[in-house]
Protein backbone atom coordinates (compact mmCIF):
# COMPACT_ATOMS: atom_id res chain seq x y z
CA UNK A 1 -86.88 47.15 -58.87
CA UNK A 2 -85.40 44.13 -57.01
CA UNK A 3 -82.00 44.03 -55.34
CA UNK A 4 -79.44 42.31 -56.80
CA UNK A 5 -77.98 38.57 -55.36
CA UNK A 6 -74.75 39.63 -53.07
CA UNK A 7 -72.54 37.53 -51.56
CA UNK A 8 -70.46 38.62 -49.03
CA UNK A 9 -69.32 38.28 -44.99
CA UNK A 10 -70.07 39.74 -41.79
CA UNK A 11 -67.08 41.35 -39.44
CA UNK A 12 -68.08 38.41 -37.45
CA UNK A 13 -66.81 36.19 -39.78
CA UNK A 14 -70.58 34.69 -41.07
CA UNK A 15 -70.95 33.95 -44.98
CA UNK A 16 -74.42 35.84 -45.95
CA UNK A 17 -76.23 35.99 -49.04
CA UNK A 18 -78.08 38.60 -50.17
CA UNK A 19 -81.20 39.61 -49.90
CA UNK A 20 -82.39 36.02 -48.36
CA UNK A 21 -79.84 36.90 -45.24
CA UNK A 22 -81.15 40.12 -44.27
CA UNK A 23 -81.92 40.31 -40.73
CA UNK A 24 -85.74 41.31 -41.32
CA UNK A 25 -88.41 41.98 -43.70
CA UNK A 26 -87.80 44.79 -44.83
CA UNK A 27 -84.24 45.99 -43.87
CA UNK A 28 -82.66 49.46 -44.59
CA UNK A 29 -79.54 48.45 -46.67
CA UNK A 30 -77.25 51.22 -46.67
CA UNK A 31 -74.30 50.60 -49.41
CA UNK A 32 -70.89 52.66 -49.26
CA UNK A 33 -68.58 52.18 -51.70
CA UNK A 34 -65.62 55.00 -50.47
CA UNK A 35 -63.71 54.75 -46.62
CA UNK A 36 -65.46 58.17 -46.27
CA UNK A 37 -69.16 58.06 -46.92
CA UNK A 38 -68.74 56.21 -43.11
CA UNK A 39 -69.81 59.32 -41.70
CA UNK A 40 -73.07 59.29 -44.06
CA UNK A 41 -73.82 55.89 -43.39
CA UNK A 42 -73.56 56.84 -39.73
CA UNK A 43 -76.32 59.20 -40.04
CA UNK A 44 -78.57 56.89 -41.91
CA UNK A 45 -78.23 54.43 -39.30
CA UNK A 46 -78.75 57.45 -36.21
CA UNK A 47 -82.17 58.77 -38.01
CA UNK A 48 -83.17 55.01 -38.85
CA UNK A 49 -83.78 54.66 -35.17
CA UNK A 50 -84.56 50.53 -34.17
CA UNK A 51 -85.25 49.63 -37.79
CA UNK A 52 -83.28 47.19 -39.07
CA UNK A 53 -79.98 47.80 -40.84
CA UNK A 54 -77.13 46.53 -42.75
CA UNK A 55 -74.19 48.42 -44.04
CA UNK A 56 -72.10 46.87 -46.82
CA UNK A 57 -68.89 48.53 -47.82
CA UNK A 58 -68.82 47.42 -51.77
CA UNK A 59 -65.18 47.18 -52.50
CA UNK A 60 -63.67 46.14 -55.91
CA UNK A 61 -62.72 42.63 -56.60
CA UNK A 62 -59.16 43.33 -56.76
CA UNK A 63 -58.92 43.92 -53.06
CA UNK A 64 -59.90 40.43 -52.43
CA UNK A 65 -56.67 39.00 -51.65
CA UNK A 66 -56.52 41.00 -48.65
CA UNK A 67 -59.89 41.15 -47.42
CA UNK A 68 -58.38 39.34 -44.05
CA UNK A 69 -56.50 42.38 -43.84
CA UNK A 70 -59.56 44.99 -44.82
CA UNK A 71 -62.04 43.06 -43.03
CA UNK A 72 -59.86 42.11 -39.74
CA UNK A 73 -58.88 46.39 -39.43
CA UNK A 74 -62.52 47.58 -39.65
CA UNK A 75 -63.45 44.49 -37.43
CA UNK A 76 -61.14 45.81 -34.90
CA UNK A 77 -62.24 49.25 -35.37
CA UNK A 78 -65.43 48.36 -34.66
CA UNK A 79 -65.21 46.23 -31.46
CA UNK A 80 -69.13 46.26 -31.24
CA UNK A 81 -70.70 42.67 -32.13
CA UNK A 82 -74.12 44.59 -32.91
CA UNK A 83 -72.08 46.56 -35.32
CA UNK A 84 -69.80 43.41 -36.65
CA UNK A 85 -72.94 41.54 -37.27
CA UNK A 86 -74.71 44.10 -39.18
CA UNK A 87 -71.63 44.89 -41.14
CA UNK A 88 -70.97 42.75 -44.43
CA UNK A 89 -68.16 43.48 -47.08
CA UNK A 90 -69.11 42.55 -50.52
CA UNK A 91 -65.79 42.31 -52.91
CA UNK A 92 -67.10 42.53 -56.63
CA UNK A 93 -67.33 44.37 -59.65
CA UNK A 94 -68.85 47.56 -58.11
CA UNK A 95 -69.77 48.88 -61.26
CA UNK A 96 -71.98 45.90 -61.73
CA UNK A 97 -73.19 46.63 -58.05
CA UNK A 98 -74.13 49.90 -59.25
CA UNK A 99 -75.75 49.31 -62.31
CA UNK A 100 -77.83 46.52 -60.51
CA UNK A 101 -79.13 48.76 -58.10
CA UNK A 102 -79.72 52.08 -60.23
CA UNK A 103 -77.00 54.44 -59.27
CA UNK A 104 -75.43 56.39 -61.20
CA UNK A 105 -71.77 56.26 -59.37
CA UNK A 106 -70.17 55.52 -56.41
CA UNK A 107 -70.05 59.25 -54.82
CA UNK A 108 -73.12 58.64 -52.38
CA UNK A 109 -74.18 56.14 -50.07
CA UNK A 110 -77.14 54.44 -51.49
CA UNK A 111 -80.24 53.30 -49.04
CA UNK A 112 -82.47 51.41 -50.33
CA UNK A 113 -85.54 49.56 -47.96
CA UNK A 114 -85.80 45.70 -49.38
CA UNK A 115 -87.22 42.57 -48.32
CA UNK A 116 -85.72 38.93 -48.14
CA UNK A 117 -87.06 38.30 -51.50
CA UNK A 118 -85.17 41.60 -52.83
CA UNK A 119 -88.19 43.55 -53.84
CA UNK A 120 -86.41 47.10 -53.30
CA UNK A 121 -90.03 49.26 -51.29
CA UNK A 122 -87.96 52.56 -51.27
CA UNK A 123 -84.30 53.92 -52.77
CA UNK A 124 -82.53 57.03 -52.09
CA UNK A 125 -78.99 58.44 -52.16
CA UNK A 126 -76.86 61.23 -50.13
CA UNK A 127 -77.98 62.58 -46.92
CA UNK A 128 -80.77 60.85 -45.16
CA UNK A 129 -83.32 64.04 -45.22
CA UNK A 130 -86.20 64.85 -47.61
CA UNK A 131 -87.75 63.13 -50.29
CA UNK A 132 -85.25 60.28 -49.83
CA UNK A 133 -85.50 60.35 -45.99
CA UNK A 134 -89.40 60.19 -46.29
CA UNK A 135 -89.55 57.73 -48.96
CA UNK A 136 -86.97 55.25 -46.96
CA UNK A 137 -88.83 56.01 -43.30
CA UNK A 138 -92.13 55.57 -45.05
CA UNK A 139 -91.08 51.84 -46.26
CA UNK A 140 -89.64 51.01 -42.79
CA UNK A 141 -92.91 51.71 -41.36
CA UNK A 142 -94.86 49.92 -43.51
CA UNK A 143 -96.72 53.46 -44.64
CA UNK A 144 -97.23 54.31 -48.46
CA UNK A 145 -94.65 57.07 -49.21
CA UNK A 146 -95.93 60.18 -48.91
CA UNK A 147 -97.09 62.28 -51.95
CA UNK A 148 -94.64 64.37 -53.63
């Protein structure tokens, strides 16, 4: 499977596209795609440890016209540059988003472990714990995933 090209910008304000952009090879891209899976993607990011992430809220191309807006509230949410940086909103067509990257909807965050030349090593969705967890931690490593 290979991740699909994204365009989109950091809270800091940087253009980035993706997968060539991502901040190392591979990176644990987490994608939300409601204000609440926040606490999810949280949790991904807390049992990821020092691996490399980015988070990209997907939202729907018809909030583009106010992404100043979007962007510039979570921006100040956030306050942390570490966070800012790693943060990039992607307005599209999210079904398209989702189709690209094999989910099925847009009710769970979706992790998937890729490389700057978009080969996708591992993919999960939901909570980061079991198969998906070992699967994803596995890829970070550089470890084969481990037998189900």
């Amino acid at each position: 499977m290979r991740f699909p090209d994204l365009d989109g910008v950091s809270l800091l304000g940087e253009a980035k596209h993706l997968p060539a952009d991502l901040p190392a090879d591979p990176t644990l891209v987490l994608l939300a795609f409601r204000q609440r899976q926040q606490a999810q993607v949280d949790r991904w990011i807390a049992r990821a440890g020092d691996a490399p992430v980015v988070e990209i809220p997907c939202l729907g191309r018809q909030w583009r016209p106010v992404r100043r807006f979007i962007d510039g509230g979570m921006a100040s949410s956030i306050g942390d540059p570490v966070v800012l940086a790693r943060t990039i909103t992607v307005y599209g067509d999210v079904s398209a988003i989702l189709r690209a990257i094999g989910a099925p909807g847009p009710d769970a965050v979706q992790a998937r472990v890729v490389t700057r030349d978009g080969t996708v090593l591992a993919a999960a969705a939901g909570e980061p714990e079991g198969a998906g967890w070992e699967a994803v931690d596995a890829a970070l490593r550089g470890r084969p995933a481990p037998p189900r």
